[in-house]
C-alpha atoms as a PDB file:
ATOM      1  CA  UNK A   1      74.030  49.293  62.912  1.00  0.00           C
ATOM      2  CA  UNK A   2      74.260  50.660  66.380  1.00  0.00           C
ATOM      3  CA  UNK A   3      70.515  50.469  67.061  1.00  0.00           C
ATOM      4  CA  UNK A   4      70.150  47.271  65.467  1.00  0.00           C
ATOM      5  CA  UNK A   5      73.243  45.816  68.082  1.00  0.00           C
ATOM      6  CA  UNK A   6      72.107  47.543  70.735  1.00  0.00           C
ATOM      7  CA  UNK A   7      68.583  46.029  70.370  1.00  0.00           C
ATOM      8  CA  UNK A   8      70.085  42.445  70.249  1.00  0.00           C
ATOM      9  CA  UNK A   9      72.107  42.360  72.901  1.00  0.00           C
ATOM     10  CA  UNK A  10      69.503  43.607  74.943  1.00  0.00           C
ATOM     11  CA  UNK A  11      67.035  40.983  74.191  1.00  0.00           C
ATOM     12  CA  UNK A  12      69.297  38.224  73.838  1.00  0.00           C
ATOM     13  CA  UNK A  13      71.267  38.997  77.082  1.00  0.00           C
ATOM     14  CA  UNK A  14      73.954  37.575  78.275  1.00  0.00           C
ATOM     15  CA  UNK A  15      74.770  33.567  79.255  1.00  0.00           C
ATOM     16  CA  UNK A  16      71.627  32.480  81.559  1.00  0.00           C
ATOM     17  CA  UNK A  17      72.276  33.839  85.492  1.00  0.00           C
ATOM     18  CA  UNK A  18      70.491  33.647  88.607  1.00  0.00           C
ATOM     19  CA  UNK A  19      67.156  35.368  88.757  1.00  0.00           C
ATOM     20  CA  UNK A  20      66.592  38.739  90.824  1.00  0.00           C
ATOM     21  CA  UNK A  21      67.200  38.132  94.572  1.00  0.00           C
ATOM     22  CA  UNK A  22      64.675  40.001  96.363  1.00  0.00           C
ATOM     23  CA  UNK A  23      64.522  40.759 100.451  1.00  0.00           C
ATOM     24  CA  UNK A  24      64.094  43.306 102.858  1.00  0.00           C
ATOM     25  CA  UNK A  25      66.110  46.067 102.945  1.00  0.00           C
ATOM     26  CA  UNK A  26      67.648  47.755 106.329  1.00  0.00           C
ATOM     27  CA  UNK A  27      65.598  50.561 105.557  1.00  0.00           C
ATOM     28  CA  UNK A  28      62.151  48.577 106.200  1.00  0.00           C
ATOM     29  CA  UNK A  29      59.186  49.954 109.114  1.00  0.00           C
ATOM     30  CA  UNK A  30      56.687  50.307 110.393  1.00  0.00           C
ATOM     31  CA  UNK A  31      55.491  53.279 107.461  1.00  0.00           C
ATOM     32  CA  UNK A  32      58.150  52.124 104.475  1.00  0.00           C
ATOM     33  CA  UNK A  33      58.133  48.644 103.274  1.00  0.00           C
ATOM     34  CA  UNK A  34      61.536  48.494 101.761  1.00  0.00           C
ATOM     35  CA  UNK A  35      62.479  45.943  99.575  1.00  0.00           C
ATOM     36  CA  UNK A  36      66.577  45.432  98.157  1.00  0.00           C
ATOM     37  CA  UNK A  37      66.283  44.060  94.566  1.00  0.00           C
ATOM     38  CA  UNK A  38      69.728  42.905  93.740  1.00  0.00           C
ATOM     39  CA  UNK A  39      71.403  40.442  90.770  1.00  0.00           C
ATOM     40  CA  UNK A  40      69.927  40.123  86.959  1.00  0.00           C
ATOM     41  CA  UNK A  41      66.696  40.785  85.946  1.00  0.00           C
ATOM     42  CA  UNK A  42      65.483  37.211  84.193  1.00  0.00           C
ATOM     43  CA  UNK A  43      62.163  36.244  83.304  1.00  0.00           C
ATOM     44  CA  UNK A  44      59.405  35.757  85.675  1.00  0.00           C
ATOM     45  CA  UNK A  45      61.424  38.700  87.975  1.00  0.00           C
ATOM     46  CA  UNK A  46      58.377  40.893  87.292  1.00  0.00           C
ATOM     47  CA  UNK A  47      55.646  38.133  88.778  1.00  0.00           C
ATOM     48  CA  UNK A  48      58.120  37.570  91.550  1.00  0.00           C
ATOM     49  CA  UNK A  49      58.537  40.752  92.426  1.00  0.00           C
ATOM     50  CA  UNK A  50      54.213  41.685  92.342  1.00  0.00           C
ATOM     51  CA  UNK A  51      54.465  37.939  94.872  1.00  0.00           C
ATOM     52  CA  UNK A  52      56.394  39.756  97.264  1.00  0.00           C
ATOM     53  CA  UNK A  53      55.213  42.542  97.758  1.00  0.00           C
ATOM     54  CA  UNK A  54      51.468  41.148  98.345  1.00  0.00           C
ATOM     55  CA  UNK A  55      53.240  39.078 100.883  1.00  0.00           C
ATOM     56  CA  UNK A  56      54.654  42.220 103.053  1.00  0.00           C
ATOM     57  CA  UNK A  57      52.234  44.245 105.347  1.00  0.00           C
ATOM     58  CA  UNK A  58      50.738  47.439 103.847  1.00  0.00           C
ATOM     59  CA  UNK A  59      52.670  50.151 104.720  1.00  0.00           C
ATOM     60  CA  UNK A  60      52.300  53.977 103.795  1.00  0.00           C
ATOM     61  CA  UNK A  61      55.058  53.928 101.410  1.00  0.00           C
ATOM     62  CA  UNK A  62      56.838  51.446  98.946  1.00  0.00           C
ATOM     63  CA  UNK A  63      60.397  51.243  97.919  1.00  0.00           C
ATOM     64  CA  UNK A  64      62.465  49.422  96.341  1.00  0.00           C
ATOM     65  CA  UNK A  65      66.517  49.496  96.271  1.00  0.00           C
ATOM     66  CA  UNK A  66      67.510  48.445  93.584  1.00  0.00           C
ATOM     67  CA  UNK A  67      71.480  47.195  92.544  1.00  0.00           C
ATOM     68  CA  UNK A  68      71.460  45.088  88.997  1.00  0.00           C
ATOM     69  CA  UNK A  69      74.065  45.093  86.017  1.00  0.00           C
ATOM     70  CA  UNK A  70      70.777  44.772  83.906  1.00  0.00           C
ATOM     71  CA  UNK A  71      69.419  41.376  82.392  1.00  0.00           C
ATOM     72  CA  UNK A  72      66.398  40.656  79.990  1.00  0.00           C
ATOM     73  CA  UNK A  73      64.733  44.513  77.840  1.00  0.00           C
ATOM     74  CA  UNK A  74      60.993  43.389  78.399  1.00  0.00           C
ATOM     75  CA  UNK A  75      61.493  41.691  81.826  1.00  0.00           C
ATOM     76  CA  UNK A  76      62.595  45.030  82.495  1.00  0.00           C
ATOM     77  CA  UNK A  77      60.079  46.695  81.800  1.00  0.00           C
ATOM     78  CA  UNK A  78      57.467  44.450  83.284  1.00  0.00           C
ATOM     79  CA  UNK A  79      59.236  44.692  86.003  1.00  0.00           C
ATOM     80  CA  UNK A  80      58.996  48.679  85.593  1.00  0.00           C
ATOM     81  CA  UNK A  81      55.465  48.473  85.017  1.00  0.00           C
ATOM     82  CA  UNK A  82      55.009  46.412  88.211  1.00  0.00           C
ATOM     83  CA  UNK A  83      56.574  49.642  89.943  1.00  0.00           C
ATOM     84  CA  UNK A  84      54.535  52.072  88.669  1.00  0.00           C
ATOM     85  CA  UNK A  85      51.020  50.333  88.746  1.00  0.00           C
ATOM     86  CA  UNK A  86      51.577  49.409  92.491  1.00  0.00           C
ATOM     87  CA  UNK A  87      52.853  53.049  93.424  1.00  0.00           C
ATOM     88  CA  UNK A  88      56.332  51.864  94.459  1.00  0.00           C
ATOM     89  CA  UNK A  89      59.625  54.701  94.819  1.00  0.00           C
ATOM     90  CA  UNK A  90      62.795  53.141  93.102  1.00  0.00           C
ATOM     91  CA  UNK A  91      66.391  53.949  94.955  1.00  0.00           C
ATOM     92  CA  UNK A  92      69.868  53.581  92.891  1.00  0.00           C
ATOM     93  CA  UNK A  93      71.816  53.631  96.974  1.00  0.00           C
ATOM     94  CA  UNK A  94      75.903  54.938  96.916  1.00  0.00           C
ATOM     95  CA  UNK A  95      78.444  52.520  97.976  1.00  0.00           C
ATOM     96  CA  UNK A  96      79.399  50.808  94.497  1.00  0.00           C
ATOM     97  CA  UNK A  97      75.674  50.410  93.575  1.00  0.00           C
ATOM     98  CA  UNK A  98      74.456  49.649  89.717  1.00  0.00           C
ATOM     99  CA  UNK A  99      71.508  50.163  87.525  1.00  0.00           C
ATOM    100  CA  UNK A 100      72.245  49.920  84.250  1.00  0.00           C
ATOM    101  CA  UNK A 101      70.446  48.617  80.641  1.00  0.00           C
ATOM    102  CA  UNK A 102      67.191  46.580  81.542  1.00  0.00           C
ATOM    103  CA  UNK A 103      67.417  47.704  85.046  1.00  0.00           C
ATOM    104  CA  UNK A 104      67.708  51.280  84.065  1.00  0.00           C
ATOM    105  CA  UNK A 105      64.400  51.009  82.542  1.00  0.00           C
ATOM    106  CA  UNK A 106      62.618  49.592  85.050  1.00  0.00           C
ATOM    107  CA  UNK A 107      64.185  52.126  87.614  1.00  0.00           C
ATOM    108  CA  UNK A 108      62.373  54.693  85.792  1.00  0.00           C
ATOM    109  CA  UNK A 109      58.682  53.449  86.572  1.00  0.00           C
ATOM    110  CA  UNK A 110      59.451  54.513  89.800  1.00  0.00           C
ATOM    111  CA  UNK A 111      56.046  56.589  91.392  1.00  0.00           C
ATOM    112  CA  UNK A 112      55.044  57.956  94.840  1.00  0.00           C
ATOM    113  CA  UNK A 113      52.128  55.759  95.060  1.00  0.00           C
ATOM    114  CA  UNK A 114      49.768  58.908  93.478  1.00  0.00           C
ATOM    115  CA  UNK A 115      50.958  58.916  90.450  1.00  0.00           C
ATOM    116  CA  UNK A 116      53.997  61.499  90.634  1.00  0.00           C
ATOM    117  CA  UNK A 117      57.783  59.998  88.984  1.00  0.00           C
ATOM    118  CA  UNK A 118      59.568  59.607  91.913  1.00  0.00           C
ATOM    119  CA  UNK A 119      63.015  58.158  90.954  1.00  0.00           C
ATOM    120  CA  UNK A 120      66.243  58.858  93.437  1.00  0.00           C
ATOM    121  CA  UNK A 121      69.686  58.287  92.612  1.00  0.00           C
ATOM    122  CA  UNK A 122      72.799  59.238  94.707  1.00  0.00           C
ATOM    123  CA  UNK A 123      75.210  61.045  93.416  1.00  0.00           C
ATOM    124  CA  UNK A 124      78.213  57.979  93.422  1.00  0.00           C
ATOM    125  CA  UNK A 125      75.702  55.123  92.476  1.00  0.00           C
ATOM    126  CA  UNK A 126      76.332  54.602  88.312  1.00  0.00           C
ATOM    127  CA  UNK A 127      72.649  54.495  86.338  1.00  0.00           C
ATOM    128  CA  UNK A 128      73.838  53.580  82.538  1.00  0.00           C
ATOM    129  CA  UNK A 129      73.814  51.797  79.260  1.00  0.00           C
ATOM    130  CA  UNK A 130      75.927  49.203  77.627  1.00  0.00           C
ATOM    131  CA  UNK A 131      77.367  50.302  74.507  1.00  0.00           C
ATOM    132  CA  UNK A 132      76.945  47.294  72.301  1.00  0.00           C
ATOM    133  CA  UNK A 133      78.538  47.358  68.839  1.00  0.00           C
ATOM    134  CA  UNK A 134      80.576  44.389  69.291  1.00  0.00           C
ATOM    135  CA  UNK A 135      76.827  42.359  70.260  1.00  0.00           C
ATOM    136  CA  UNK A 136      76.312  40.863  67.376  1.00  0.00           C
ATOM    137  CA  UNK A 137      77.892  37.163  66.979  1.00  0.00           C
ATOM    138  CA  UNK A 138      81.835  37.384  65.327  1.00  0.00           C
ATOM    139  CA  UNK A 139      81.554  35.581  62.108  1.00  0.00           C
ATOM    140  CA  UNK A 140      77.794  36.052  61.539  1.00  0.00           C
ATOM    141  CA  UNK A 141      76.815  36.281  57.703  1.00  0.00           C
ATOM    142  CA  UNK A 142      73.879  38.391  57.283  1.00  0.00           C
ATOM    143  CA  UNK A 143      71.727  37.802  54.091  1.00  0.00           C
ATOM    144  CA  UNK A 144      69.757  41.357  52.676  1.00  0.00           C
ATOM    145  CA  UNK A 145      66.381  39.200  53.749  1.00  0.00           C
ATOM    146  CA  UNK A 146      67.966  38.604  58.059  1.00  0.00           C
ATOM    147  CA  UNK A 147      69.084  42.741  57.776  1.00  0.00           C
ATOM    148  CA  UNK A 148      65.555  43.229  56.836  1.00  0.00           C
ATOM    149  CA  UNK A 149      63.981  41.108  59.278  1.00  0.00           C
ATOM    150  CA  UNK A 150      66.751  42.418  61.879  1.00  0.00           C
ATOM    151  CA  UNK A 151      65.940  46.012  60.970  1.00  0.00           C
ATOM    152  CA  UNK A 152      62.065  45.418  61.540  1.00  0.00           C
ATOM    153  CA  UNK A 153      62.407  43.750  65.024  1.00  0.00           C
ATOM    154  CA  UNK A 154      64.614  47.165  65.841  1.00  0.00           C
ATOM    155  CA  UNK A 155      61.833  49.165  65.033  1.00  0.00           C
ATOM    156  CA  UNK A 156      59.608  47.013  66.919  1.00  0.00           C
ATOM    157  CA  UNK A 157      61.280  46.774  69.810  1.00  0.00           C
ATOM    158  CA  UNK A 158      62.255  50.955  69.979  1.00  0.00           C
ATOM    159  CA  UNK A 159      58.830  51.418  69.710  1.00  0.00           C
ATOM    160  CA  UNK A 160      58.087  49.169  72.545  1.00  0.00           C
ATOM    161  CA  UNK A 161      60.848  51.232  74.256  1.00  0.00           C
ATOM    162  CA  UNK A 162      59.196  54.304  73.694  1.00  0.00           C
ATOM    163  CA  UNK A 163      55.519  53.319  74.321  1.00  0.00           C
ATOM    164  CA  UNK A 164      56.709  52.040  77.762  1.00  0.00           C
ATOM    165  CA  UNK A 165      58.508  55.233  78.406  1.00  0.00           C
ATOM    166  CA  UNK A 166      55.341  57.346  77.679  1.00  0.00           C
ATOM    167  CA  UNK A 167      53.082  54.830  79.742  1.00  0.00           C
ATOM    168  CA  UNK A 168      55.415  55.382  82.775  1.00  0.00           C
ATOM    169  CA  UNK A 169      55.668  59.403  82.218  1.00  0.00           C
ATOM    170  CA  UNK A 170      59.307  59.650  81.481  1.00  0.00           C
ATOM    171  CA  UNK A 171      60.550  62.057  78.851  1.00  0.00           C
ATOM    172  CA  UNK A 172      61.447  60.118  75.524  1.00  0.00           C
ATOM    173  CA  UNK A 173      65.248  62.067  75.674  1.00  0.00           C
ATOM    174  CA  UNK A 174      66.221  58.913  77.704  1.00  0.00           C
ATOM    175  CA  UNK A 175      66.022  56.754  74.458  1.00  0.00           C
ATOM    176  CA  UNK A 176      68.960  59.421  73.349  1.00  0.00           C
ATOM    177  CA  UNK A 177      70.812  58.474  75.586  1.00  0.00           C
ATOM    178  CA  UNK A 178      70.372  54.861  75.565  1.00  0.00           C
ATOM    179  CA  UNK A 179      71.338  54.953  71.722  1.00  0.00           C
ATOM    180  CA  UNK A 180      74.049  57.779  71.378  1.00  0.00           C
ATOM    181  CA  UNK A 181      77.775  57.150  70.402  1.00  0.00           C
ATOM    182  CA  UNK A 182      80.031  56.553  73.349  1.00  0.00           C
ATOM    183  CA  UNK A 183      84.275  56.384  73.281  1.00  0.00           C
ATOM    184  CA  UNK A 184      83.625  53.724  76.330  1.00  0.00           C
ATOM    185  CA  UNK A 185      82.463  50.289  77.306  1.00  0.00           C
ATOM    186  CA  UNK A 186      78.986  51.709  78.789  1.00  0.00           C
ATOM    187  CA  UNK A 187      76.622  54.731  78.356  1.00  0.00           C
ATOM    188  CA  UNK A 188      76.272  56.489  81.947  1.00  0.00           C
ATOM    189  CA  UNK A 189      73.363  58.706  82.815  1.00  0.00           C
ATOM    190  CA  UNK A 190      75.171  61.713  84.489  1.00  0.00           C
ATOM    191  CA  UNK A 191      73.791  63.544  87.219  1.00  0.00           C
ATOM    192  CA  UNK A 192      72.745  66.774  85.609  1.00  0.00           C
ATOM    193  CA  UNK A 193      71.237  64.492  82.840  1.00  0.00           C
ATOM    194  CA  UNK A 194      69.606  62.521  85.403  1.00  0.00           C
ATOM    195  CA  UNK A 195      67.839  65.637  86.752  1.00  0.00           C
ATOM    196  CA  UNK A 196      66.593  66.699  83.346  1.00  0.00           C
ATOM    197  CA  UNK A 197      65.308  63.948  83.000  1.00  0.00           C
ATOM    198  CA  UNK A 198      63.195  64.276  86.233  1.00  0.00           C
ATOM    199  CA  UNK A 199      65.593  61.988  88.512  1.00  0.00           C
ATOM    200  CA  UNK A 200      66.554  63.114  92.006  1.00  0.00           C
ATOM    201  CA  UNK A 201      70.227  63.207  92.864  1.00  0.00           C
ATOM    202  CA  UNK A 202      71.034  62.707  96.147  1.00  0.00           C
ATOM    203  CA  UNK A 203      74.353  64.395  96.670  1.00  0.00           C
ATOM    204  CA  UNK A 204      76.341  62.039  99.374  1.00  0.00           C
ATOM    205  CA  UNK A 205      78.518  65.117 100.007  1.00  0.00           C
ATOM    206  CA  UNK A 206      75.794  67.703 101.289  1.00  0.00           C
ATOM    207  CA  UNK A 207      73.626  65.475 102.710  1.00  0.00           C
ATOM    208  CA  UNK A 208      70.779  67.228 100.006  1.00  0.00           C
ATOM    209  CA  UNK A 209      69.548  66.998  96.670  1.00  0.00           C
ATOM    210  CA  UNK A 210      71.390  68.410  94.244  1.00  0.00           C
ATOM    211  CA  UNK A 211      69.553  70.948  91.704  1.00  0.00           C
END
């Protein structure tokens, strides 16, 4: 039942918020166009986000900062995919900033505009998971036919999961951690895991990447 909660609360979401509130990060010149993507992902984020960008002058390099408690699964990850096809670096920043659940995966898409991962998280900002057991609605009956149907739309969906993972060249170990057992109320990406997974850590410390 984990899977099967998980996958509903990610695609239902939570009650209806404001859309992704893009602008232009301090960051921004004349080589980086820099772009601060902040609030919950909704639908249409993705085409919003592919409007904006074609209305900022070329520059060199792309990124964009991104600081979301997560939103819609597959808004996520066409907003990922919007990343990756236009070659543009994704930044989790320190200072109390948040990627987590549908954010997370579109985080990941994150390239150097040639086709190389290039993710970079500091070392304070929190990249995570909800843990969602208690998703599904209190006092829900569930006949053997809605498990079924319930249990199919899992697979579907963790398919869809995976397939976007592969498209966007991250190692499928992140859908282990999106899924595993956790004592608390969200499923963090540490730092070590984060560079396993082929995330830089940028330790706020040192001043360096950690290793």
């Amino acid at each position: 039942m984990r899977i099967v909660s998980a996958i509903v609360a990610l695609v239902v979401g939570a009650a209806p918020a404001l859309a992704l509130e893009l602008s232009r990060h301090e960051n921004d010149s004349a080589t980086l166009a820099a772009v601060m993507a902040r609030g919950k992902i909704e639908p249409g984020d993705a085409a919003r986000f592919r409007k904006y960008l074609a209305s900022v002058p070329p520059r060199k390099r792309v990124a964009v900062y991104l600081d979301s408690p997560g939103g819609r699964l597959y808004e996520g990850m066409r907003l990922g995919l919007a990343f990756h096809e236009l070659g543009v670096r994704t930044v989790i920043e320190g200072n109390g900033a948040i990627c987590l659940s549908a954010c997370a995966l579109a985080f990941l898409a994150g390239q150097d505009g040639a086709g190389k991962p290039w993710r970079t998280k500091s070392s304070t900002s929190l990249l995570g998971f909800h843990s969602w057991e208690s998703q599904i609605p209190d006092g829900k009956a569930y006949t053997a036919a809605d498990m079924r149907e319930l249990e199919r739309d899992t697979q579907k969906t963790v398919l869809d999961v995976a397939d976007y993972l592969k498209t966007i060249g991250t190692d499928l170990e992140f859908l282990r951690v999106m899924f595993r057992a956790s004592a608390s109320d969200m499923n963090f990406v540490s730092n070590p895991e984060a560079i396993k997974i082929g995330i830089k850590v940028w330790d706020e410390k040192s001043n360096s990447f950690q290793q």
